[in-house]
N, C-alpha and C. Protein backbone atom coordinates (compact mmCIF):
# COMPACT_ATOMS: atom_id res chain seq x y z
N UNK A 1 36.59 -45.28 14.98
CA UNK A 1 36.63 -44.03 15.74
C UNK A 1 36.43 -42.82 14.84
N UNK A 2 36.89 -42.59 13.68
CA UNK A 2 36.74 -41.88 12.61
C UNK A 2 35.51 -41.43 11.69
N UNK A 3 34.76 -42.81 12.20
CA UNK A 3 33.41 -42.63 11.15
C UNK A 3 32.35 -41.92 11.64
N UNK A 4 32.52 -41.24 12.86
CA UNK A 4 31.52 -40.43 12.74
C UNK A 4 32.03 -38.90 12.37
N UNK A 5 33.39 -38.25 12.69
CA UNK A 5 33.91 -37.22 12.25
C UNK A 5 33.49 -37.16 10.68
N UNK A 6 34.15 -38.78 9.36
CA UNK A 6 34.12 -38.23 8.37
C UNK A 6 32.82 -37.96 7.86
N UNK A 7 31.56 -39.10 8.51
CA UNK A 7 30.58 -38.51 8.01
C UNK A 7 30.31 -37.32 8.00
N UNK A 8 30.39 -36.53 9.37
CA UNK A 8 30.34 -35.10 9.44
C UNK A 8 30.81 -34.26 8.40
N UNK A 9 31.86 -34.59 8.01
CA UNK A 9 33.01 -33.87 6.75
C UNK A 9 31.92 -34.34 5.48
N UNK A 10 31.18 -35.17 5.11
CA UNK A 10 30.96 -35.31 3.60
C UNK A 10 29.84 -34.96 3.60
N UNK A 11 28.85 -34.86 4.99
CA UNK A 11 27.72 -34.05 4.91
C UNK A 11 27.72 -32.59 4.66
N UNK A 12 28.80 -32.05 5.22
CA UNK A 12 29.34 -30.60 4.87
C UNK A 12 29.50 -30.10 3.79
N UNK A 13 30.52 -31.38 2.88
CA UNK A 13 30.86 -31.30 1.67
C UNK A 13 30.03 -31.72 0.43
N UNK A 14 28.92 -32.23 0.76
CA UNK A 14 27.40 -31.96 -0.24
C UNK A 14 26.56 -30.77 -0.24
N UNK A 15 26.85 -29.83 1.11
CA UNK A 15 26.00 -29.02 1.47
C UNK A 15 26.01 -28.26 -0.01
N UNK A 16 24.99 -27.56 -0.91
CA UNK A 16 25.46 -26.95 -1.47
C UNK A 16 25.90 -25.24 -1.35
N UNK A 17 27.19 -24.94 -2.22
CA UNK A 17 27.74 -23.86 -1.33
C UNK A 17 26.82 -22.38 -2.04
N UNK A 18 26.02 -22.24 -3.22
CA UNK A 18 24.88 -20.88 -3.36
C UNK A 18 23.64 -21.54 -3.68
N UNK A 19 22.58 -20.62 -3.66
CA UNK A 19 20.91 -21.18 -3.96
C UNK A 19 21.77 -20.98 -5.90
N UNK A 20 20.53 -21.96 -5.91
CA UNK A 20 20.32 -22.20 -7.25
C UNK A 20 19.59 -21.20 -7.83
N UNK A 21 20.23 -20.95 -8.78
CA UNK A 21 19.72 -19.69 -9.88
C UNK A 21 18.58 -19.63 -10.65
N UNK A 22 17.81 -18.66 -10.43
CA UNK A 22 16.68 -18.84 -11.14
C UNK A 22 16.63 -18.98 -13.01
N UNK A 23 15.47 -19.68 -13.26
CA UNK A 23 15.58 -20.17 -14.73
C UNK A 23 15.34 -18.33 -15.54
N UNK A 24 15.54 -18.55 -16.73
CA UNK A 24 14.46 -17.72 -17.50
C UNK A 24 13.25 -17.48 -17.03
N UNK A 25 12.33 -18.81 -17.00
CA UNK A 25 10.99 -18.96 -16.88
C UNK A 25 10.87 -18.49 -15.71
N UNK A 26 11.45 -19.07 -14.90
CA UNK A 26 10.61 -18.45 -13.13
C UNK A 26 11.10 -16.91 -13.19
N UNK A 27 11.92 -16.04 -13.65
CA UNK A 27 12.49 -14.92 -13.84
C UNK A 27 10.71 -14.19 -14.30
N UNK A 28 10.63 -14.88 -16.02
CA UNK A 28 9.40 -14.12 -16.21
C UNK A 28 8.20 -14.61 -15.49
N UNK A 29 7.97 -15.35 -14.98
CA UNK A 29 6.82 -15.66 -14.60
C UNK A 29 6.79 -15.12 -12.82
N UNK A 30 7.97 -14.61 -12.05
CA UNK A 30 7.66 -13.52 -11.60
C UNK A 30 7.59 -11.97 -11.68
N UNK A 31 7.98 -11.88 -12.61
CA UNK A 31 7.88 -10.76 -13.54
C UNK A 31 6.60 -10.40 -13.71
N UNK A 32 6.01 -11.63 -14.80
CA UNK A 32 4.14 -11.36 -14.65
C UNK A 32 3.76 -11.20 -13.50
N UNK A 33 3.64 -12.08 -12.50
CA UNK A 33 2.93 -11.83 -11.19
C UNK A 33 3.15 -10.46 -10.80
N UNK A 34 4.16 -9.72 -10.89
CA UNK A 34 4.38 -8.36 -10.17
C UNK A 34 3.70 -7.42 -11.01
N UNK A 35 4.14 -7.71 -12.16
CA UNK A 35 2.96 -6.58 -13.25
C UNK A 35 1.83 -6.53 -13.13
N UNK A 36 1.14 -8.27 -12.96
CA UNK A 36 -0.28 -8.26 -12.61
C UNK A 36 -0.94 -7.60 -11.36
N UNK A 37 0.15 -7.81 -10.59
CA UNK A 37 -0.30 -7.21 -8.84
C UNK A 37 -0.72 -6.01 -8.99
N UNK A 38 0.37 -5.12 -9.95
CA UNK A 38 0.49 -3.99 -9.61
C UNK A 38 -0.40 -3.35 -10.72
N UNK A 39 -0.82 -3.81 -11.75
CA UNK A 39 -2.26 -3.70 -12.95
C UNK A 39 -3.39 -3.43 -11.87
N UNK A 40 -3.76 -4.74 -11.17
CA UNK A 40 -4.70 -4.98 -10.38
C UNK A 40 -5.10 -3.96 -9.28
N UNK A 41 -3.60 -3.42 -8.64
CA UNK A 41 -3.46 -2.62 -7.64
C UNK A 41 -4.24 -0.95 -8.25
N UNK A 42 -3.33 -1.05 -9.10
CA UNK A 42 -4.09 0.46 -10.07
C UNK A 42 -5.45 0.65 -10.27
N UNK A 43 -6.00 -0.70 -10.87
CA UNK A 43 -7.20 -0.21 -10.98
C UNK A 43 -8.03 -0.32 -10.05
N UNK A 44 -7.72 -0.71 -8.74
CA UNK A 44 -8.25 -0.68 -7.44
C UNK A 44 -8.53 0.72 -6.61
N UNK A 45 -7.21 1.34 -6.81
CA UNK A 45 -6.94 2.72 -6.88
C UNK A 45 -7.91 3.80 -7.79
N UNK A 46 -7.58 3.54 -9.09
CA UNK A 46 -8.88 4.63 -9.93
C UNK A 46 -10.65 4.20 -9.83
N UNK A 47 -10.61 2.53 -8.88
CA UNK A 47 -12.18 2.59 -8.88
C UNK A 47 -12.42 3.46 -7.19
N UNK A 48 -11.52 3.74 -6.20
CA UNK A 48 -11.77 4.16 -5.29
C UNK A 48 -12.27 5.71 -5.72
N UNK A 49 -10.96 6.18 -6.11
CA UNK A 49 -11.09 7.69 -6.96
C UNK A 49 -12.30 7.63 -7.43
N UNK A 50 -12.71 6.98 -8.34
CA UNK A 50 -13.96 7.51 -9.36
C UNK A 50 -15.12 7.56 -8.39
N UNK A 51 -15.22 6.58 -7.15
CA UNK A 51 -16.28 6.70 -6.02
C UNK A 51 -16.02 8.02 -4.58
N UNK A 52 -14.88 8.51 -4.77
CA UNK A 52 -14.45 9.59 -3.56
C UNK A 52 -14.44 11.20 -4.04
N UNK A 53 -13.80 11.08 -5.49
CA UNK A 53 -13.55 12.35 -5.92
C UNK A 53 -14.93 13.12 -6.02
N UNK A 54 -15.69 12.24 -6.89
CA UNK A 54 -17.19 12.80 -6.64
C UNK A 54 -18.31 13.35 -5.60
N UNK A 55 -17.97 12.25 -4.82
CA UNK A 55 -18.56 12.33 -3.66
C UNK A 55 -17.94 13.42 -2.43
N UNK A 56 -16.80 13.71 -2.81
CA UNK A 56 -16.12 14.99 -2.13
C UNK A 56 -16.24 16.47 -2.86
N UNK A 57 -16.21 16.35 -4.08
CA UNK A 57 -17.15 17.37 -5.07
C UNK A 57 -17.92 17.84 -4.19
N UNK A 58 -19.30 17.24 -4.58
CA UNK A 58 -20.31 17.49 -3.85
C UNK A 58 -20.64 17.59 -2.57
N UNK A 59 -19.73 17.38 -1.67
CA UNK A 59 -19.61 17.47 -0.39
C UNK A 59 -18.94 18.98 -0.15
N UNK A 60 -18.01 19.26 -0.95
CA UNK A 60 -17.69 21.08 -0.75
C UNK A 60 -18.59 21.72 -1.15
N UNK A 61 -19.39 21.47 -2.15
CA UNK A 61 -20.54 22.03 -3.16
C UNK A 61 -21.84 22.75 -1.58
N UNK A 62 -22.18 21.64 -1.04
CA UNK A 62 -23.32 21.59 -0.26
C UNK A 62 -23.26 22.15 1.37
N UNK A 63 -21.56 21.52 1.73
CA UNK A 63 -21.61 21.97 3.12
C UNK A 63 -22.31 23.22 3.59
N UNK A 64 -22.61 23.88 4.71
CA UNK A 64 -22.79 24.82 4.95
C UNK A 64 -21.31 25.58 5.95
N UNK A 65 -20.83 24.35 6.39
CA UNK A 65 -19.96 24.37 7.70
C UNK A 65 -18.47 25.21 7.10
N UNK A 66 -18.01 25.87 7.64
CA UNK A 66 -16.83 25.95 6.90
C UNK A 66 -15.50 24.81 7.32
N UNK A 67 -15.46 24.80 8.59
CA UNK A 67 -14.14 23.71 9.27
C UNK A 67 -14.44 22.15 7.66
N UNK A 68 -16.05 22.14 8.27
CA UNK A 68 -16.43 20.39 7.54
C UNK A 68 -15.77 20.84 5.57
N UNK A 69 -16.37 22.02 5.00
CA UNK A 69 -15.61 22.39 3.30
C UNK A 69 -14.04 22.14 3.90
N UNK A 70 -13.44 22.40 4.68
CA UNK A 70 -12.06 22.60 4.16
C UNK A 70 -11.46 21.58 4.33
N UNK A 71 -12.14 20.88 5.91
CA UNK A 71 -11.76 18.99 5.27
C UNK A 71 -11.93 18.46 3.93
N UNK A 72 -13.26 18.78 3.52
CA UNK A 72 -13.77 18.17 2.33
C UNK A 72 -12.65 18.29 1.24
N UNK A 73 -12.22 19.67 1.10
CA UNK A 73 -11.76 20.24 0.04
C UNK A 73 -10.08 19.87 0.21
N UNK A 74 -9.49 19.32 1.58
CA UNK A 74 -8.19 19.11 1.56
C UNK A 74 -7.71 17.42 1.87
N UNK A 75 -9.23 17.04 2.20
CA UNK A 75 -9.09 15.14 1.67
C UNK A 75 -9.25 15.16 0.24
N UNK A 76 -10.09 16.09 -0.92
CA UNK A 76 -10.35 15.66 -1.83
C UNK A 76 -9.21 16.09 -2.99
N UNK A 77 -8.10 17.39 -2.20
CA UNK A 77 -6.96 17.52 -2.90
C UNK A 77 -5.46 16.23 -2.79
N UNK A 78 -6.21 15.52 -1.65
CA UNK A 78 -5.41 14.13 -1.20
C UNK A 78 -5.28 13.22 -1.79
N UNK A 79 -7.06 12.98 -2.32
CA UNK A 79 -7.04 11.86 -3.13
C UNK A 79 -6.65 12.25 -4.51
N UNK A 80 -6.81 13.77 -5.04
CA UNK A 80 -6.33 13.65 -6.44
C UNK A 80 -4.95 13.60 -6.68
N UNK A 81 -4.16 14.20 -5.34
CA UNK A 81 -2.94 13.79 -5.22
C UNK A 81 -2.13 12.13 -5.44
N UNK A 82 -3.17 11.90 -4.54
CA UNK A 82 -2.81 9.95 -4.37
C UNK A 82 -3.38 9.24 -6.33
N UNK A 83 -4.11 9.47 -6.30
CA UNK A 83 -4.61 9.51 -8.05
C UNK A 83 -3.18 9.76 -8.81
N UNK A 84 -2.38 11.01 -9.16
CA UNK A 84 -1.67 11.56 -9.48
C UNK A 84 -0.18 10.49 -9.60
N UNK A 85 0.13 10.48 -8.41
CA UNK A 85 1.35 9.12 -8.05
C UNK A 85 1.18 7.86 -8.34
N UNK A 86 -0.36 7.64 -8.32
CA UNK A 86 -0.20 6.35 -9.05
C UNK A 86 -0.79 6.21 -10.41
N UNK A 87 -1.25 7.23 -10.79
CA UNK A 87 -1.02 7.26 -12.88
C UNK A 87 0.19 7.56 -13.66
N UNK A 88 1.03 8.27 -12.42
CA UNK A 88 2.71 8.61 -12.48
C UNK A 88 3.63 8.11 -12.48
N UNK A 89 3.69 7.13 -11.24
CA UNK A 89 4.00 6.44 -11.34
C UNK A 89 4.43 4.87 -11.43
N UNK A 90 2.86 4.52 -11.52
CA UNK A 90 2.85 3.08 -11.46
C UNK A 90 2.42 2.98 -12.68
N UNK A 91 3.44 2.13 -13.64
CA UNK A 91 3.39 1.71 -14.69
C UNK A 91 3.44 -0.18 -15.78
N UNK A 92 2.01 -0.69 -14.90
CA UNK A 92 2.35 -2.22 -15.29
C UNK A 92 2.32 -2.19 -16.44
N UNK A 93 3.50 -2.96 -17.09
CA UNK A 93 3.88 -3.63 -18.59
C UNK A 93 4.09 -5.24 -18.42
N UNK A 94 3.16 -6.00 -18.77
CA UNK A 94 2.75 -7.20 -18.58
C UNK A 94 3.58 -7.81 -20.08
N UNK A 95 3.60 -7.02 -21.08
CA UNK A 95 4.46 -7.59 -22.17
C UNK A 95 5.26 -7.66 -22.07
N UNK A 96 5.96 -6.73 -21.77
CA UNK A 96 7.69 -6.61 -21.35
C UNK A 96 8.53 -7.62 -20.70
N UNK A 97 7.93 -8.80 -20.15
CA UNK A 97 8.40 -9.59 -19.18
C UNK A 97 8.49 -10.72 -20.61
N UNK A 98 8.00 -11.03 -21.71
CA UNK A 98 8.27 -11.83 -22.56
C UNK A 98 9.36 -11.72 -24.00
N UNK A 99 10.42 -11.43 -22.88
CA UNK A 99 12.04 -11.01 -23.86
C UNK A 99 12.61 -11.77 -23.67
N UNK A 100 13.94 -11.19 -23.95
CA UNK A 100 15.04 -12.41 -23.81
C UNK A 100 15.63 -12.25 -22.38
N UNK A 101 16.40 -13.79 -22.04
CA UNK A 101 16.98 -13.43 -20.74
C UNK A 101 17.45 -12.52 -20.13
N UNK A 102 18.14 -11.41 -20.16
CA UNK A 102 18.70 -10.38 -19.86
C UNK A 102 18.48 -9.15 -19.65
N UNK A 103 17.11 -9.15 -20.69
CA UNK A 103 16.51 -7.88 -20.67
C UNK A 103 15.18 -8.22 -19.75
N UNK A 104 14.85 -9.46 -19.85
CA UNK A 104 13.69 -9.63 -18.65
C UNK A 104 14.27 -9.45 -17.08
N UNK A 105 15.51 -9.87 -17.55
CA UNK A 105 15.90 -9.57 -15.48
C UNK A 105 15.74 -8.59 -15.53
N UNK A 106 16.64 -7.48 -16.41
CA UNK A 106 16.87 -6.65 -15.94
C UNK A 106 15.66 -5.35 -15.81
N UNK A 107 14.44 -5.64 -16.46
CA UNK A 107 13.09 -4.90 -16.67
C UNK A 107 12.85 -5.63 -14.74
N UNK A 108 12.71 -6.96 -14.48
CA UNK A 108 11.86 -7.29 -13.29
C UNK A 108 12.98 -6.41 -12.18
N UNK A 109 14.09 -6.41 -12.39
CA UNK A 109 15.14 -5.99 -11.64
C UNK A 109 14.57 -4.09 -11.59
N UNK A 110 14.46 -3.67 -12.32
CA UNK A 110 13.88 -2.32 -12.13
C UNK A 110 12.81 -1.54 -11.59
N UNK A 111 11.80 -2.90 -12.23
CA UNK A 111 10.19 -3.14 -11.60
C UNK A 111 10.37 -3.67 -9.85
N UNK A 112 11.42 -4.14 -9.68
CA UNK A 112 11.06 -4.33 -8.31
C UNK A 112 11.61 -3.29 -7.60
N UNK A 113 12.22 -2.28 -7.88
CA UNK A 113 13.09 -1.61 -7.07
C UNK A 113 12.38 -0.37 -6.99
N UNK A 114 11.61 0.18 -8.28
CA UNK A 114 10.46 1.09 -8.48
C UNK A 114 9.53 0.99 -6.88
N UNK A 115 8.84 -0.52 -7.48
CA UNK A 115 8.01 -0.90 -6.20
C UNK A 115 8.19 -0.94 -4.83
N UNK A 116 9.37 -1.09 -4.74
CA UNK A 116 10.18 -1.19 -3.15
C UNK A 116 10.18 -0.29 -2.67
N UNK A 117 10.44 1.33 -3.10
CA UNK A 117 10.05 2.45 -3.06
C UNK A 117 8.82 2.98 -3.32
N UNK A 118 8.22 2.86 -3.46
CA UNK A 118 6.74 3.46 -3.65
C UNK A 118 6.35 2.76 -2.25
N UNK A 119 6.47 1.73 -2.05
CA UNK A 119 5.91 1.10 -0.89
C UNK A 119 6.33 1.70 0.27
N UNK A 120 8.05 1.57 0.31
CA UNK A 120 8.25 2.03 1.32
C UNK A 120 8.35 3.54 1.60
N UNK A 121 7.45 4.40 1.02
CA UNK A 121 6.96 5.75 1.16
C UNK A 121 5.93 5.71 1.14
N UNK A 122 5.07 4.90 1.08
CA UNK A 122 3.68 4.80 0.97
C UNK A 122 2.97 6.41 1.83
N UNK A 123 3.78 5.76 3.17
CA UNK A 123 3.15 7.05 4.14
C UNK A 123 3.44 8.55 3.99
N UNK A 124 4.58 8.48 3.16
CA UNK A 124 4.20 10.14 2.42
C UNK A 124 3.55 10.25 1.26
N UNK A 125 3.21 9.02 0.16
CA UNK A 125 2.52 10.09 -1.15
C UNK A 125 0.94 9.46 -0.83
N UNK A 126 0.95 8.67 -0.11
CA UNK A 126 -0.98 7.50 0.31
C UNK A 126 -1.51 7.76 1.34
N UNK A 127 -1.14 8.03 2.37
CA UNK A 127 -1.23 8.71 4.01
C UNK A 127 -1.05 9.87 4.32
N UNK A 128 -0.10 10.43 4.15
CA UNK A 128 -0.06 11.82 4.69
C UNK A 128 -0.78 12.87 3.65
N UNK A 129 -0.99 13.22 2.34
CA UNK A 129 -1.82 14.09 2.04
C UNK A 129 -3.23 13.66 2.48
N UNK A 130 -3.76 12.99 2.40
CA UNK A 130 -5.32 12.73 3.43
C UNK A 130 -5.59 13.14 4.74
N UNK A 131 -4.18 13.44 5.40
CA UNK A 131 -4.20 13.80 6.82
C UNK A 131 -4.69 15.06 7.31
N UNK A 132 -4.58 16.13 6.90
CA UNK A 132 -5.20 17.59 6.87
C UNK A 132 -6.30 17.55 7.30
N UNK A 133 -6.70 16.74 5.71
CA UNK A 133 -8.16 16.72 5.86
C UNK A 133 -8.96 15.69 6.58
N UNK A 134 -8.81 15.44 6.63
CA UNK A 134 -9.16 13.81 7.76
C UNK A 134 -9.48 14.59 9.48
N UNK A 135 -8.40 15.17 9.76
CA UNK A 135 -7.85 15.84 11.11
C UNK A 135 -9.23 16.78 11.13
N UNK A 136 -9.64 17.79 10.25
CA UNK A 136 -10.90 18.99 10.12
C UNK A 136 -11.89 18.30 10.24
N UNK A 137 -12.18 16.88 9.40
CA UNK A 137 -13.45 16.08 9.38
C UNK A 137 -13.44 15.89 10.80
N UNK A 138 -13.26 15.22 11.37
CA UNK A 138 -12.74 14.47 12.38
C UNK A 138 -12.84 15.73 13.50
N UNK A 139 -12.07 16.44 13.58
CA UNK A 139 -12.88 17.45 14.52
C UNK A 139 -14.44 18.18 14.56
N UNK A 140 -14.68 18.06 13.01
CA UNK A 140 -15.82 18.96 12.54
C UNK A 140 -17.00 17.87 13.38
N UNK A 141 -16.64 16.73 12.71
CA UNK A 141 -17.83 15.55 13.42
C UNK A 141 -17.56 15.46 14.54
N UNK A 142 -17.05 15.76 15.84
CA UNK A 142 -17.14 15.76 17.22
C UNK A 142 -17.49 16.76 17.96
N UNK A 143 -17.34 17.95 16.98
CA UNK A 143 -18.06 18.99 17.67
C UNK A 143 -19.91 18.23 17.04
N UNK A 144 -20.22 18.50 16.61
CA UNK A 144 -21.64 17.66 15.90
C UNK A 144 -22.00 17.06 17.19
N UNK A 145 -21.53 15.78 17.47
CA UNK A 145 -22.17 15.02 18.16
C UNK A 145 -22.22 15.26 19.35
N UNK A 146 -20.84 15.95 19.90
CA UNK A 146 -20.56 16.33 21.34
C UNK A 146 -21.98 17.14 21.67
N UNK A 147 -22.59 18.01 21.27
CA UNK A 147 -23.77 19.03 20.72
C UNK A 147 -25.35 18.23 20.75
N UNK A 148 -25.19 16.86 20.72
CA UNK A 148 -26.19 16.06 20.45
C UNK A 148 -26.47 16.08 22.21
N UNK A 149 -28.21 15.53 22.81
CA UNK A 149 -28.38 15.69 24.04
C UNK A 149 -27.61 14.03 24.69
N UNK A 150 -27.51 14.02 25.73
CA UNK A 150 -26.69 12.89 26.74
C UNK A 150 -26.96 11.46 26.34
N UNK A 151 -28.25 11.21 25.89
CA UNK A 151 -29.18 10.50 26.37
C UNK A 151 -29.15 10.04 24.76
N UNK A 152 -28.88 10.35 23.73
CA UNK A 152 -28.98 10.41 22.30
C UNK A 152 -28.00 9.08 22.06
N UNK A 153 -28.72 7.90 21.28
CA UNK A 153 -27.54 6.67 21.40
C UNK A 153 -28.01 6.60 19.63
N UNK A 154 -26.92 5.78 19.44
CA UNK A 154 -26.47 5.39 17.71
C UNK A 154 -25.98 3.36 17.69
N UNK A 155 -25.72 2.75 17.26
CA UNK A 155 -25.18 1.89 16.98
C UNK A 155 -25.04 1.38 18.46
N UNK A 156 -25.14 0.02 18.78
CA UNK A 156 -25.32 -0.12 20.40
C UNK A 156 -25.01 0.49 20.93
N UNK A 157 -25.98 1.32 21.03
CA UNK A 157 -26.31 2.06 22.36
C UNK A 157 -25.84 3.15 22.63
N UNK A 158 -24.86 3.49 22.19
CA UNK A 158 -23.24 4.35 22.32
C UNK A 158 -23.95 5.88 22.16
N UNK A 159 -23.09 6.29 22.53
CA UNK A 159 -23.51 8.07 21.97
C UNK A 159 -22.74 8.51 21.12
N UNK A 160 -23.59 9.37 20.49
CA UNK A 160 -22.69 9.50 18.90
C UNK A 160 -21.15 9.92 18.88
N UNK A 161 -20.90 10.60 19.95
CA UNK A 161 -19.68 11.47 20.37
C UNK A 161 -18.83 9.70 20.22
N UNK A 162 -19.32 8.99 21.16
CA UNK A 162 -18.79 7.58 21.32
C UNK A 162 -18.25 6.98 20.16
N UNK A 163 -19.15 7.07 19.39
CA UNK A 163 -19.38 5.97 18.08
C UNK A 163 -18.77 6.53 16.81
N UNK A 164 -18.20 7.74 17.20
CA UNK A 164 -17.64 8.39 16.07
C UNK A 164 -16.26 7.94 16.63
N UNK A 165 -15.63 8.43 18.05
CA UNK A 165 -14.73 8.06 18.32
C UNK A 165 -14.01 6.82 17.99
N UNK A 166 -14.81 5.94 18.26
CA UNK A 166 -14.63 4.24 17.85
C UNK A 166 -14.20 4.00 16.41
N UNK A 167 -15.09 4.82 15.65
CA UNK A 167 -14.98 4.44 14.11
C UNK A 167 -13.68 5.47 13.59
N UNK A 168 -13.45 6.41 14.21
CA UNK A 168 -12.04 7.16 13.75
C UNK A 168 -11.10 6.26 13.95
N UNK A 169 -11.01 5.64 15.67
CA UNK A 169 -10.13 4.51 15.73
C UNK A 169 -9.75 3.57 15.15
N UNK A 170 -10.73 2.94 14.64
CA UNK A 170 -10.49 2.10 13.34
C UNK A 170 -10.03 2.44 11.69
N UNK A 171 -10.52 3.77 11.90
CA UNK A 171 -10.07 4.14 10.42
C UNK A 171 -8.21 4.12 10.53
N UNK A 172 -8.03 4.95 11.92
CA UNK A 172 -6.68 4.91 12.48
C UNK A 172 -5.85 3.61 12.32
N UNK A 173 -6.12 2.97 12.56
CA UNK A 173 -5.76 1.58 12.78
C UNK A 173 -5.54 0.67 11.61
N UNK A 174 -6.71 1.09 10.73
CA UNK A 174 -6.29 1.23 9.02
C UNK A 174 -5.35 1.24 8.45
N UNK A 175 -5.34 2.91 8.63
CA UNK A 175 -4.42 3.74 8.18
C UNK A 175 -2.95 2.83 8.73
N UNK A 176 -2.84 2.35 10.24
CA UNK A 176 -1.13 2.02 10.03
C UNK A 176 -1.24 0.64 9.58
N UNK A 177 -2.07 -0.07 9.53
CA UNK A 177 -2.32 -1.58 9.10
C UNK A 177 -1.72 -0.98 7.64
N UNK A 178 -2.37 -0.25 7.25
CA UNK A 178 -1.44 0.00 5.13
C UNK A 178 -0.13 0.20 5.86
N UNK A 179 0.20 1.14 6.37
CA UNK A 179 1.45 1.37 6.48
C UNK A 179 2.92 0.30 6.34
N UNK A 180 2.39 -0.41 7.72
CA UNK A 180 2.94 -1.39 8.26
C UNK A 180 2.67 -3.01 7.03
N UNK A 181 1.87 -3.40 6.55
CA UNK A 181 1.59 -3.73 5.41
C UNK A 181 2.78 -3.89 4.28
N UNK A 182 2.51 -2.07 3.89
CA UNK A 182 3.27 -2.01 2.99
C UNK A 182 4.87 -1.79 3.21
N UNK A 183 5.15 -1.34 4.25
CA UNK A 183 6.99 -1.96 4.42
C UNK A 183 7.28 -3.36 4.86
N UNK A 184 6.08 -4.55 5.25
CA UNK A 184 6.72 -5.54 5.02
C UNK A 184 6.64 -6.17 3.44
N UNK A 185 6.10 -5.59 2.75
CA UNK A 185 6.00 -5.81 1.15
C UNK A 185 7.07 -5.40 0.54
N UNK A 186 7.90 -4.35 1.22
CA UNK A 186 8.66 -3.96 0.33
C UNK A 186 10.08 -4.63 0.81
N UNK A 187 9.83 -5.01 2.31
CA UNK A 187 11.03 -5.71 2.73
C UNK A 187 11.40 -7.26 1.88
N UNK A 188 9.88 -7.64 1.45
CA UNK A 188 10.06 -8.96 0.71
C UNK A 188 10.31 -8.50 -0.58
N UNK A 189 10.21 -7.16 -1.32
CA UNK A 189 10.77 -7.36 -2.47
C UNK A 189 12.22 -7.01 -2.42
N UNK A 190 12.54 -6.47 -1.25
CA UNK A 190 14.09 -6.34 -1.31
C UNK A 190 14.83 -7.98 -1.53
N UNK A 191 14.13 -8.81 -0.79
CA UNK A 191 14.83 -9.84 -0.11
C UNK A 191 15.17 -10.34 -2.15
N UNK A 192 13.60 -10.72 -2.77
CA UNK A 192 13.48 -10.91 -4.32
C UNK A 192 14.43 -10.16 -5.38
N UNK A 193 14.74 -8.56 -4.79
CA UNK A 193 15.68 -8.16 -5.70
C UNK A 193 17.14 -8.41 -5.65
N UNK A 194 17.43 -8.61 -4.60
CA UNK A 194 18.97 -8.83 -3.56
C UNK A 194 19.06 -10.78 -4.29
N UNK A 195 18.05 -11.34 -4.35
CA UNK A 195 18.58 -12.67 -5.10
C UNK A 195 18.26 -12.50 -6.30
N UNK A 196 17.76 -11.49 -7.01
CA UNK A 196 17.96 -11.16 -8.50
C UNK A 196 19.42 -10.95 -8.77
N UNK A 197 19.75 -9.58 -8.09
CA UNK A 197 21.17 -9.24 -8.27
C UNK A 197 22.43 -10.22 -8.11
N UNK A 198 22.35 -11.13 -7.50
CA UNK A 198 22.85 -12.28 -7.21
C UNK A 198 23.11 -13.16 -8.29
N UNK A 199 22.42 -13.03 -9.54
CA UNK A 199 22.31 -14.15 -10.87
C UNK A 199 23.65 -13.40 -11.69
């Protein structure tokens, strides 16, 4: 009559009662991975810059429009902004992760908490200075097309007024895809730092 209660009891009593602690090694070797991400991430960032900043240069340089310059000129103070925060503050040290136990937690332990924040602000220092200017473009190009005759089609078929609309939408849609993106990134490095702190 008993033997199925005690089994119950010794299955309980193997359960084990915390996760197992991470080694040294898996310590640094997520350590690297996050440095690398975030190496990788950077220079993803300064190859966008080196292709936008220019190209928005010369886009205030030439306009004739004034609404279309002050987009130009307040997306292109966006991106040097967004440039700015992340030469500021994103700082991968890929060496640093090859110390001794204690000082590697406690470097990945810092590095993740840095990151957890940056992420989860993303939408004020990566999103919202672009917005200004985005908003002027974005009106400037609908007056444009709205202006175009009825009958005037672009990309199937659509009218430009159409087809601009569509493609703002998507840029929109973008824009919260990073957003949303990046706070579940940062929710998983909470989860990573919360079982750091735990060792």
């Amino acid at each position: 009559m008993d033997e199925p209660e005690n089994n119950l009891k010794a299955l309980w009593q193997d359960q084990p009662t915390e996760p197992p602690a991470m080694s040294l090694e898996q310590i640094q070797k997520r350590a690297y991975q996050l440095q690398t991400r975030i190496h990788r991430e950077k220079l993803i960032v300064y190859g966008i810059s080196a292709v936008a900043v220019p190209l928005y240069v010369f886009a205030v340089i030439i306009s004739p429009d004034r609404l279309a310059t002050a987009g130009y000129l307040l997306t292109l103070l966006g991106v040097l902004f967004v440039l700015y925060v992340n030469h500021r503050h994103v700082q991968p040290n890929r060496q640093a992760v090859v110390v001794a136990s204690t000082a590697c937690a406690d470097f990945h332990r810092r590095a993740l908490a840095q990151r957890r924040d940056l992420l989860r602000k993303v939408w004020l220092w990566a999103v919202a200075p672009i917005m200004p200017g985005a908003i002027l473009m974005f009106i400037h190009m609908h007056r444009l097309m709205a202006a175009l005759p009825p009958h005037t089609s672009v990309m199937f078929g659509l009218h430009p007024a159409s087809f601009t609309a569509v493609m703002d939408t998507i840029g929109l849609l973008a824009l919260v895809k990073i957003v949303i993106s990046s706070q579940w990134r940062a929710h998983r490095l909470s989860r990573e730092l919360k079982a750091l702190n735990g060792l």
